[in-house]
Protein backbone atom coordinates (compact mmCIF):
# COMPACT_ATOMS: atom_id res chain seq x y z
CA UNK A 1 -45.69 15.99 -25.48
CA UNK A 2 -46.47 15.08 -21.64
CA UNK A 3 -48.54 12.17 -21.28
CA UNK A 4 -48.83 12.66 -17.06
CA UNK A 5 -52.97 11.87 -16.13
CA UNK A 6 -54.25 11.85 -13.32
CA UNK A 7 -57.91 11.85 -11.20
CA UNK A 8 -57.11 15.48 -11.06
CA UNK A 9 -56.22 17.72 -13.29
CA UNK A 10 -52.73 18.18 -14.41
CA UNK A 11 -51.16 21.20 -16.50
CA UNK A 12 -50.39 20.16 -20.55
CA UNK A 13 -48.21 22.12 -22.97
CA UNK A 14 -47.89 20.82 -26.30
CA UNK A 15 -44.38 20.15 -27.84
CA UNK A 16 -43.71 18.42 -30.56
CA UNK A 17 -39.67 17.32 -31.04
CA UNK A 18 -37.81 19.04 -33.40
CA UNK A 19 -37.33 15.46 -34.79
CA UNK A 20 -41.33 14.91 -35.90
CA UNK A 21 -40.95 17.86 -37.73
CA UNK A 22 -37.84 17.26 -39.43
CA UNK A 23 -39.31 13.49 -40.57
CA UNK A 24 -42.60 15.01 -41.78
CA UNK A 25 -40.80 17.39 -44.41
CA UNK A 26 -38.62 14.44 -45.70
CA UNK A 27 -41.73 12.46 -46.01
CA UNK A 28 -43.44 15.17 -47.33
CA UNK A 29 -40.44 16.08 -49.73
CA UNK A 30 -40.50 11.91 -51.11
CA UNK A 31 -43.99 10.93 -51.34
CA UNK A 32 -44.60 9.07 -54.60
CA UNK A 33 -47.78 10.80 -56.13
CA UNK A 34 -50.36 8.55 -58.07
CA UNK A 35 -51.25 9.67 -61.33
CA UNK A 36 -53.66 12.40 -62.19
CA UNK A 37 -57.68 12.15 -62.08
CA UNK A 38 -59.50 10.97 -64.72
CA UNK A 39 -62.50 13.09 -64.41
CA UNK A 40 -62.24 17.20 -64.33
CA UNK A 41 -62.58 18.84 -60.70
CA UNK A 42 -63.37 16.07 -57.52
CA UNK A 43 -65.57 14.14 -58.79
CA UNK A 44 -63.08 11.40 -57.98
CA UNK A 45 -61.66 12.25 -54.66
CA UNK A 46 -58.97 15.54 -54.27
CA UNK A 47 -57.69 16.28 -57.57
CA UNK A 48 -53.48 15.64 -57.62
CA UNK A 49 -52.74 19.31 -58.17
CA UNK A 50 -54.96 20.21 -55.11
CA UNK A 51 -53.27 17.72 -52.61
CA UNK A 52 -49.64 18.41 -54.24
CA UNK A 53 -50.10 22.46 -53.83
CA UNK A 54 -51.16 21.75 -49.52
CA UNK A 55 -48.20 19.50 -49.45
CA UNK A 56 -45.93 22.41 -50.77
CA UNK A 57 -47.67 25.06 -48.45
CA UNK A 58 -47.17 22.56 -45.65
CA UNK A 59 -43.49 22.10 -45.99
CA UNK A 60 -42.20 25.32 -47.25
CA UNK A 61 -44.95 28.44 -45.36
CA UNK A 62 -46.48 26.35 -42.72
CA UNK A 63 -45.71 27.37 -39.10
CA UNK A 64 -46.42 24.59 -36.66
CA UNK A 65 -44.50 26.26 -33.92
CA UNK A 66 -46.70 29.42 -34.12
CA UNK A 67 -49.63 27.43 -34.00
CA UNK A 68 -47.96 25.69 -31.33
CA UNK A 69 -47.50 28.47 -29.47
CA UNK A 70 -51.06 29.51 -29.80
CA UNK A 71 -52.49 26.53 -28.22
CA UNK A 72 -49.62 26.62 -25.32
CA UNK A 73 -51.21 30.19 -24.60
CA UNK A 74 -54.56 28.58 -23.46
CA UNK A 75 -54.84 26.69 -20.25
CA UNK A 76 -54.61 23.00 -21.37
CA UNK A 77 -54.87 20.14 -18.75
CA UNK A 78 -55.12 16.24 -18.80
CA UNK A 79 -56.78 14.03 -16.90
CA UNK A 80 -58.15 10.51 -16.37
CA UNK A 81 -61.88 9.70 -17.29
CA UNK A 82 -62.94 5.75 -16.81
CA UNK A 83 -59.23 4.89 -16.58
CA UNK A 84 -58.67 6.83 -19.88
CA UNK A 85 -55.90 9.68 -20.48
CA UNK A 86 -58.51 12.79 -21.83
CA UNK A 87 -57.28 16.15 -22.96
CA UNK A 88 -58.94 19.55 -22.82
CA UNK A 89 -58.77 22.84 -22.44
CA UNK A 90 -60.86 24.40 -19.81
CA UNK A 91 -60.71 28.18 -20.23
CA UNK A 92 -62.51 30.00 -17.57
CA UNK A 93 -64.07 33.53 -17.77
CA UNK A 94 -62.77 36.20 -15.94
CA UNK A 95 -66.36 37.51 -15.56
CA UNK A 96 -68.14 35.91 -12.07
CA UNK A 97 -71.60 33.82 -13.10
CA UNK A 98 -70.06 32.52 -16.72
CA UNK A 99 -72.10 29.71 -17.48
CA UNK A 100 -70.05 26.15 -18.05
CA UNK A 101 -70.33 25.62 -21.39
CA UNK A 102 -69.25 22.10 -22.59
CA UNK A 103 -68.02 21.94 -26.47
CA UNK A 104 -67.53 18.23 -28.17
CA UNK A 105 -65.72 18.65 -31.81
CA UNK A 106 -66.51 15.72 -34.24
CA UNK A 107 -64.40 14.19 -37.28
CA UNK A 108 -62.26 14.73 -38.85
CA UNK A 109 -62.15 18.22 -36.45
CA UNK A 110 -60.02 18.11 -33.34
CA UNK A 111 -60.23 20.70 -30.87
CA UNK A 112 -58.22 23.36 -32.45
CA UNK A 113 -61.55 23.62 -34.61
CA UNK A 114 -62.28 26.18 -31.86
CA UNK A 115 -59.43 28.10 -31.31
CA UNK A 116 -61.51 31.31 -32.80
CA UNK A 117 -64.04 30.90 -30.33
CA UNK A 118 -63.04 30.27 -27.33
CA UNK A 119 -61.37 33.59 -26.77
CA UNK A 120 -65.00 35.81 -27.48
CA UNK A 121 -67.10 33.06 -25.64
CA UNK A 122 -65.24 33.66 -22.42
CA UNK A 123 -64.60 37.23 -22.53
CA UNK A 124 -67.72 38.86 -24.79
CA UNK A 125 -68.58 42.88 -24.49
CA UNK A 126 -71.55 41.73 -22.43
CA UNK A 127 -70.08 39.94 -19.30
CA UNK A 128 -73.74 38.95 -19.18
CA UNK A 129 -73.17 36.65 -22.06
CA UNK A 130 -69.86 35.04 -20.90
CA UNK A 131 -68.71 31.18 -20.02
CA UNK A 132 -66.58 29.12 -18.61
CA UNK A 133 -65.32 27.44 -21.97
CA UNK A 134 -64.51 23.45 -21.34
CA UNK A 135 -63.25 21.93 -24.45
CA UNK A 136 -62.51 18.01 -24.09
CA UNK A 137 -60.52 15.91 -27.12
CA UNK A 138 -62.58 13.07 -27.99
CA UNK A 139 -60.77 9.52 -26.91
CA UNK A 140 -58.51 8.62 -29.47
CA UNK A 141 -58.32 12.14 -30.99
CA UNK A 142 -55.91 14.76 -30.81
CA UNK A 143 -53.44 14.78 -27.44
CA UNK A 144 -56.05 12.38 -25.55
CA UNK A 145 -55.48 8.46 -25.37
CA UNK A 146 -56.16 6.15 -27.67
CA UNK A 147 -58.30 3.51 -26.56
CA UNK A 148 -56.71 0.09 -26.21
CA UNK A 149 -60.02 -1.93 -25.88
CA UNK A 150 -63.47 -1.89 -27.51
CA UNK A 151 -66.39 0.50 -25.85
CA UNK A 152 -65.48 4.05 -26.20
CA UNK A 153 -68.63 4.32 -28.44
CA UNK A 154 -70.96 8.07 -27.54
CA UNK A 155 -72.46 6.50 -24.56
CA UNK A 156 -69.42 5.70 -22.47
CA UNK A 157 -68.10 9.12 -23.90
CA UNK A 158 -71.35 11.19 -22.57
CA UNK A 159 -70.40 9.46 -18.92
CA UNK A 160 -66.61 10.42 -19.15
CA UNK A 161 -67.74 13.93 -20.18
CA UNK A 162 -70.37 14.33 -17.34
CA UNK A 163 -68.12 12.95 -14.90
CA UNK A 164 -65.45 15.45 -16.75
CA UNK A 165 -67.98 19.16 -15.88
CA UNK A 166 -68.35 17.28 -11.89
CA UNK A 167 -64.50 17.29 -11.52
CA UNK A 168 -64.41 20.78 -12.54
CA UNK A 169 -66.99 21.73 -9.88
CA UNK A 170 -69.74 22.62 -12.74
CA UNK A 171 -73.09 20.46 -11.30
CA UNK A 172 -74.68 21.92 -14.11
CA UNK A 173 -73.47 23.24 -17.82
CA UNK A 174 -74.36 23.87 -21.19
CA UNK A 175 -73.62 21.88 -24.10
CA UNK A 176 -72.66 22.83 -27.61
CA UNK A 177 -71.40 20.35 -30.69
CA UNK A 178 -71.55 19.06 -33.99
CA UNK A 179 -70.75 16.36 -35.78
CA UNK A 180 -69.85 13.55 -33.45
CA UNK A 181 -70.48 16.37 -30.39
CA UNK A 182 -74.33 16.68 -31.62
CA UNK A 183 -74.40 13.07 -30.71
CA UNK A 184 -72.34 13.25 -27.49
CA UNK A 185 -74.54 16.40 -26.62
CA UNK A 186 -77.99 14.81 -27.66
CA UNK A 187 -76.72 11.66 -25.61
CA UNK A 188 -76.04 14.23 -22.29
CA UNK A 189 -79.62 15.38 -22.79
CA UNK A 190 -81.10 11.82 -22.59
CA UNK A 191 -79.04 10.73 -20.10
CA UNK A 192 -78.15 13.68 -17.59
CA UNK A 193 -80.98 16.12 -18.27
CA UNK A 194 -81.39 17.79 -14.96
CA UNK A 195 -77.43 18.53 -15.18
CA UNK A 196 -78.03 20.37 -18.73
CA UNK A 197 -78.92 23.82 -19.07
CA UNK A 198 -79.64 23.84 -22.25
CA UNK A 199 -78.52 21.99 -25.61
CA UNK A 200 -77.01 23.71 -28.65
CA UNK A 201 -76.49 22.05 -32.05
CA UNK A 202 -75.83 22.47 -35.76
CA UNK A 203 -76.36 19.13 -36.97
CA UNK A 204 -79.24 17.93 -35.05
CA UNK A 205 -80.16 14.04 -35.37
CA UNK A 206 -83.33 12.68 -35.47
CA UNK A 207 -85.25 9.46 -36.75
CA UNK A 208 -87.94 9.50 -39.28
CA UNK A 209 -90.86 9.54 -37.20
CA UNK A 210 -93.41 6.33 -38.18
CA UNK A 211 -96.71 8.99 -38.67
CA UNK A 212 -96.20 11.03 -42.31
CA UNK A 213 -95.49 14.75 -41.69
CA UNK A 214 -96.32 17.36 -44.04
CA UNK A 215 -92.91 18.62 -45.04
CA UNK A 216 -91.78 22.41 -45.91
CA UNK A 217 -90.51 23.16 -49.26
CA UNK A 218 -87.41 23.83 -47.12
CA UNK A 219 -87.31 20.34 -45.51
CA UNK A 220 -87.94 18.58 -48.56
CA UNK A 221 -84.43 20.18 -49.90
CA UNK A 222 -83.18 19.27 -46.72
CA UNK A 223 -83.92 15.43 -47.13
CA UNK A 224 -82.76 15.25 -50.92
CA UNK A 225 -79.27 16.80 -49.70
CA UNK A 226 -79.27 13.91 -46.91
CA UNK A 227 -80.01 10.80 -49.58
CA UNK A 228 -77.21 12.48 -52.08
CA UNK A 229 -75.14 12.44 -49.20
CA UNK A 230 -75.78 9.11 -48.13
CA UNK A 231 -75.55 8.07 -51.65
CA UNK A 232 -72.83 9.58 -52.89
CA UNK A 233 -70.22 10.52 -50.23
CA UNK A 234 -70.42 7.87 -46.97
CA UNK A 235 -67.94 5.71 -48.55
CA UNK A 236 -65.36 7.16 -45.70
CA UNK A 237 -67.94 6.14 -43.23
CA UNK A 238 -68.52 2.68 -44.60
CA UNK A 239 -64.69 2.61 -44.35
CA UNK A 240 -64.28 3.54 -40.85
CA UNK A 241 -67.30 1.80 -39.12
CA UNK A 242 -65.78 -1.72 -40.34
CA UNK A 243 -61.70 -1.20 -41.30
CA UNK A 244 -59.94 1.32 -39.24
CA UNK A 245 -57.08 -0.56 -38.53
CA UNK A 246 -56.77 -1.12 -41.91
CA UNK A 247 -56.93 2.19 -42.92
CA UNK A 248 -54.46 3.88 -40.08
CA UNK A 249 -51.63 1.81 -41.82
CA UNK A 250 -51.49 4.31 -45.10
CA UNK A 251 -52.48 8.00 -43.47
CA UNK A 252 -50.10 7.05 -40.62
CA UNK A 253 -47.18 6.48 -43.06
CA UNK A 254 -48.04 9.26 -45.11
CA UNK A 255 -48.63 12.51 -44.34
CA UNK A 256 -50.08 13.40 -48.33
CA UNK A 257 -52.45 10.53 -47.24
CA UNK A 258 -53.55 11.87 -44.02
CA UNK A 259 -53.72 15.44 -45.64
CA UNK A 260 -56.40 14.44 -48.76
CA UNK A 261 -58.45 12.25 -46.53
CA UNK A 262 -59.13 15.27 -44.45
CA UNK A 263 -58.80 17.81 -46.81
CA UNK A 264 -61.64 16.17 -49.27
CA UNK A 265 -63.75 16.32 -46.11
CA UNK A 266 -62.92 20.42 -45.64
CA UNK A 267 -64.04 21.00 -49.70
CA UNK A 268 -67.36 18.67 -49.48
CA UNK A 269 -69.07 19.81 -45.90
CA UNK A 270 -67.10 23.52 -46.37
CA UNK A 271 -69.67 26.15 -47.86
CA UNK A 272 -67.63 27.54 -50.58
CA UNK A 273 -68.41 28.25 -54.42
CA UNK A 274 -65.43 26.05 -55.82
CA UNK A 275 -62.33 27.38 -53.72
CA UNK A 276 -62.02 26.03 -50.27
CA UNK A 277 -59.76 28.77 -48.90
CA UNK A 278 -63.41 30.96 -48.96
CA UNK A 279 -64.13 29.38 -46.21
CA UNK A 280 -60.80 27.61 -44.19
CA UNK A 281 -57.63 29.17 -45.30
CA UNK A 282 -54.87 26.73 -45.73
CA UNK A 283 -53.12 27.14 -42.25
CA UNK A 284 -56.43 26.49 -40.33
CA UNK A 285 -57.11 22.96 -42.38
CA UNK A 286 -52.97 22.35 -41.32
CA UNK A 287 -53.74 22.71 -37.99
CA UNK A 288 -56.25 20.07 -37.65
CA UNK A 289 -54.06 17.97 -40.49
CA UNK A 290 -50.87 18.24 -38.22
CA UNK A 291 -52.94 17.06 -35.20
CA UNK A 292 -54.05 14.22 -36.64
CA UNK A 293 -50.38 13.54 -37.97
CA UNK A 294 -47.99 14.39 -34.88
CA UNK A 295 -50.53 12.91 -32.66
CA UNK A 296 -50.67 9.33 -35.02
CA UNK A 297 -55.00 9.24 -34.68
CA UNK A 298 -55.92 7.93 -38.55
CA UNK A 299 -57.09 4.72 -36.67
CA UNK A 300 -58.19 5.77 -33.21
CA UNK A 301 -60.12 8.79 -34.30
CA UNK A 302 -61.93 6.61 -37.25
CA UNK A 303 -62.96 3.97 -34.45
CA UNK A 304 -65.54 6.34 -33.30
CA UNK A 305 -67.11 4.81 -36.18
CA UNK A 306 -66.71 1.76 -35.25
CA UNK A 307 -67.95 1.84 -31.88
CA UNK A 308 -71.07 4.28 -32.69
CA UNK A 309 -72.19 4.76 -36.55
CA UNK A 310 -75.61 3.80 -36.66
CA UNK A 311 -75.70 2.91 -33.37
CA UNK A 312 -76.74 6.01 -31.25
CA UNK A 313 -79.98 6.45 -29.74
CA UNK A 314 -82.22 9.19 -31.44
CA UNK A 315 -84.62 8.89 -28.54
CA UNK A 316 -86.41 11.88 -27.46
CA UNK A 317 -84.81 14.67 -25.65
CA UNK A 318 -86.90 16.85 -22.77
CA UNK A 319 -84.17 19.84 -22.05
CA UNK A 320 -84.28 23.35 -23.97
CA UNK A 321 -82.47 22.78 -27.45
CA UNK A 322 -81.35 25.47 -29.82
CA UNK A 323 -79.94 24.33 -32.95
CA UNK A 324 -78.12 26.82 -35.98
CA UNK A 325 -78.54 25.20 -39.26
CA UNK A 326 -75.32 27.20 -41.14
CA UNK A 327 -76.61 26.08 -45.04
CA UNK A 328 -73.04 23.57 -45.80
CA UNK A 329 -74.98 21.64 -43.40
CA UNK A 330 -78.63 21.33 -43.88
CA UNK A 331 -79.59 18.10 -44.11
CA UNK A 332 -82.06 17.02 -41.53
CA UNK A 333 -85.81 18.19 -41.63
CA UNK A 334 -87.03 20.76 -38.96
CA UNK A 335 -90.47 18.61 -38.36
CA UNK A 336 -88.49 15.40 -38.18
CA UNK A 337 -86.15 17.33 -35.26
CA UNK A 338 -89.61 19.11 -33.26
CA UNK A 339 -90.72 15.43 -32.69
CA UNK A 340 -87.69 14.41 -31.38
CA UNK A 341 -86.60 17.41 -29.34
CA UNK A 342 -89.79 18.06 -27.12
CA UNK A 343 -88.44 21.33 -25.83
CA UNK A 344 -87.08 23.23 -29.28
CA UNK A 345 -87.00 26.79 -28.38
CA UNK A 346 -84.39 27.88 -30.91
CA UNK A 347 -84.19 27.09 -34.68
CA UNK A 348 -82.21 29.52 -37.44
CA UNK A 349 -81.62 28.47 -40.89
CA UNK A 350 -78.20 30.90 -41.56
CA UNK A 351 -77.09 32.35 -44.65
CA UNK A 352 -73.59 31.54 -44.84
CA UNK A 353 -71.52 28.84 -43.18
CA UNK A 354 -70.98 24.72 -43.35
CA UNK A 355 -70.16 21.93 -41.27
CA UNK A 356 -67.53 23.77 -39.60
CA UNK A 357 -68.27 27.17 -38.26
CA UNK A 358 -65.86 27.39 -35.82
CA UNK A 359 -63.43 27.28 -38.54
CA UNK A 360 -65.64 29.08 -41.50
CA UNK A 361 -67.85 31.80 -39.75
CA UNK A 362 -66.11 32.24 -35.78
CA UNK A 363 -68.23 35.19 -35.29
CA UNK A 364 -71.40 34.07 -36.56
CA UNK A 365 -71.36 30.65 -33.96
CA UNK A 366 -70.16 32.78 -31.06
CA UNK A 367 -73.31 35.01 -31.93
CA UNK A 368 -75.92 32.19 -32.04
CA UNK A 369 -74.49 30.86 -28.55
CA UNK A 370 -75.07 33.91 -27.03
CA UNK A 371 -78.65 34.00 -28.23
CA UNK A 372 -79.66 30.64 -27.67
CA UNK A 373 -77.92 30.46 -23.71
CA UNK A 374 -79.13 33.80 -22.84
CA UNK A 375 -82.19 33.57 -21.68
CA UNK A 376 -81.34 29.83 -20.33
CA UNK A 377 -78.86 31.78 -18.16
């Protein structure tokens, strides 16, 4: 894989030796498995079977090379933000008057998340609702750089990014993310506004506001699935904000490792009834798997947590915000999000969909940035 940056942009193909892929099946082929569950289903983590069964599909029907080949068909480029190597694919409408349209992934995501959208957002039926698709891997994630010091926490990230849509020659853009991007995008609203356009988000943030509001029957639900969460599945959080080094030592090694911790991720945020390949089929979760394993980020992309969980600003943001609330991922109240976002023009509760739509329900994302953007346009 090239590693050339520069303070320009320089062309990126992916290629992963022959060599990586040879050592992942033989590590693949002798993992030693732990027992078996105790408790029925995942109560307990992903159940053996589960994890065993993706390990088989990933050695034996897998095709890295085609997805490979896939991502070497979009324009990729690096380049050097704050003195760091950054990734991205920048792919740029054919139709004159796109609107830049900046796209953060999260964890554990990468940017081949997108790969279904990026295609329809810059080339829709309507040239009216077309962009110029930028679509930057986080530091320490996918084929960027890993960070060598402290600091690369959302704040220094938002800077890199906004300096990121200048180089490009896009003074101003709009924003889309979730997950860690609903931070980085909230954080370009607060600290760029008059470069933004407009904001787009699925998992808005916001801070319980100090008066009482009168909640919906809807937002109640909403904060009940947010304190189960909290309760019963941040221990990966907990993890990462304090021991990523720690951690990187065991999904680096193994690849059955690095698979469950993400996988268990998929099946929990995922909106599914019980099978996970209703909503990401197993090649889609191996793409973002095999990123994280050919491109060695267990530590570096869990660091985010340690430079910014519980840390970010939820101070109030002024610039026209949409956010789609797919139902996998309802969790924070509506009235909690109108105080903080002053300007909240869009808000859709939709019927199907989780924490990953680019991956569960392409069409149905591609749809809601098109109506949020177009009348920002």
């Amino acid at each position: 894989m090239s590693t050339a940056t520069t303070h320009e942009l320089a062309p990126f193909r992916v290629s992963v030796p022959d060599s990586e892929l040879d050592d992942l099946l033989r590590r693949l082929r002798d993992t030693r498995w732990p027992e078996r569950e105790t408790e029925p289903g995942w109560a307990q983590g992903v159940p053996l079977e589960e994890v065993r069964s993706l390990c088989e599909y990933w050695a034996t029907s897998y095709d890295w090379r085609a997805t490979e080949s896939r991502l070497n068909g979009l324009p990729q480029f690096r380049t050097e933000l704050d003195g760091l190597g950054i990734h991205l694919i920048h792919l740029r409408s054919p139709h004159p008057g796109a609107l830049p349209l900046l796209i953060t992934h999260g964890w554990p995501g990468s940017f081949v998340e997108q790969l279904d959208v990026l295609e329809a957002l810059a080339d829709p039926p309507d040239p009216a609702d077309a962009f110029h698709v930028v679509c930057p891997s986080l530091p320490g994630f996918g084929f960027s750089d890993k960070p060598a010091t402290p600091g690369w926490g959302v704040p220094r990230i938002t800077e890199a990014w906004a300096q990121l849509m200048a180089r490009l020659g896009y003074p101003r853009f709009a924003v889309h993310g979730g997950d860690w991007g609903s931070y980085v995008g909230a954080t370009l609203g607060l600290t760029v506004p008059d470069q933004l356009v407009g904001l787009h988000l699925t998992m808005p943030v916001a801070a319980r506001p100090d008066e009482q509001l009168e909640l919906s029957e809807r937002d109640r639900a909403r904060l009940a699935s947010a304190q189960a969460t909290w309760r019963d599945d941040s221990g990966y959080a907990a993890i990462q904000s304090t021991r990523p080094q720690t951690l990187g030592y065991g999904l680096t090694d193994s690849p059955a490792g690095q698979l469950a911790w993400v996988v268990e991720k998929f099946w929990k945020w995922a909106d599914h009834a019980g099978d996970l390949t209703q909503a990401i089929s197993p090649d889609r979760m191996l793409d973002t798997v095999s990123v994280h394993w050919f491109a060695r980020t267990a530590a570096s992309s869990a660091r985010i947590y340690r430079e910014s969980y519980q840390k970010v600003s939820t101070e109030p943001v002024h610039v026209p915000v949409g956010c789609s609330i797919f139902p996998g991922n309802s969790w924070m109240p509506q009235a909690w999000c109108e105080r903080r976002f002053t300007d909240l023009r869009y808000w859709r509760d939709l019927e199907t969909g989780g924490h990953f739509p680019a991956l569960e329900v392409p069409d149905v994302l591609v749809n809601e940035l098109r109506t949020f953007f177009r009348p920002l346009r």
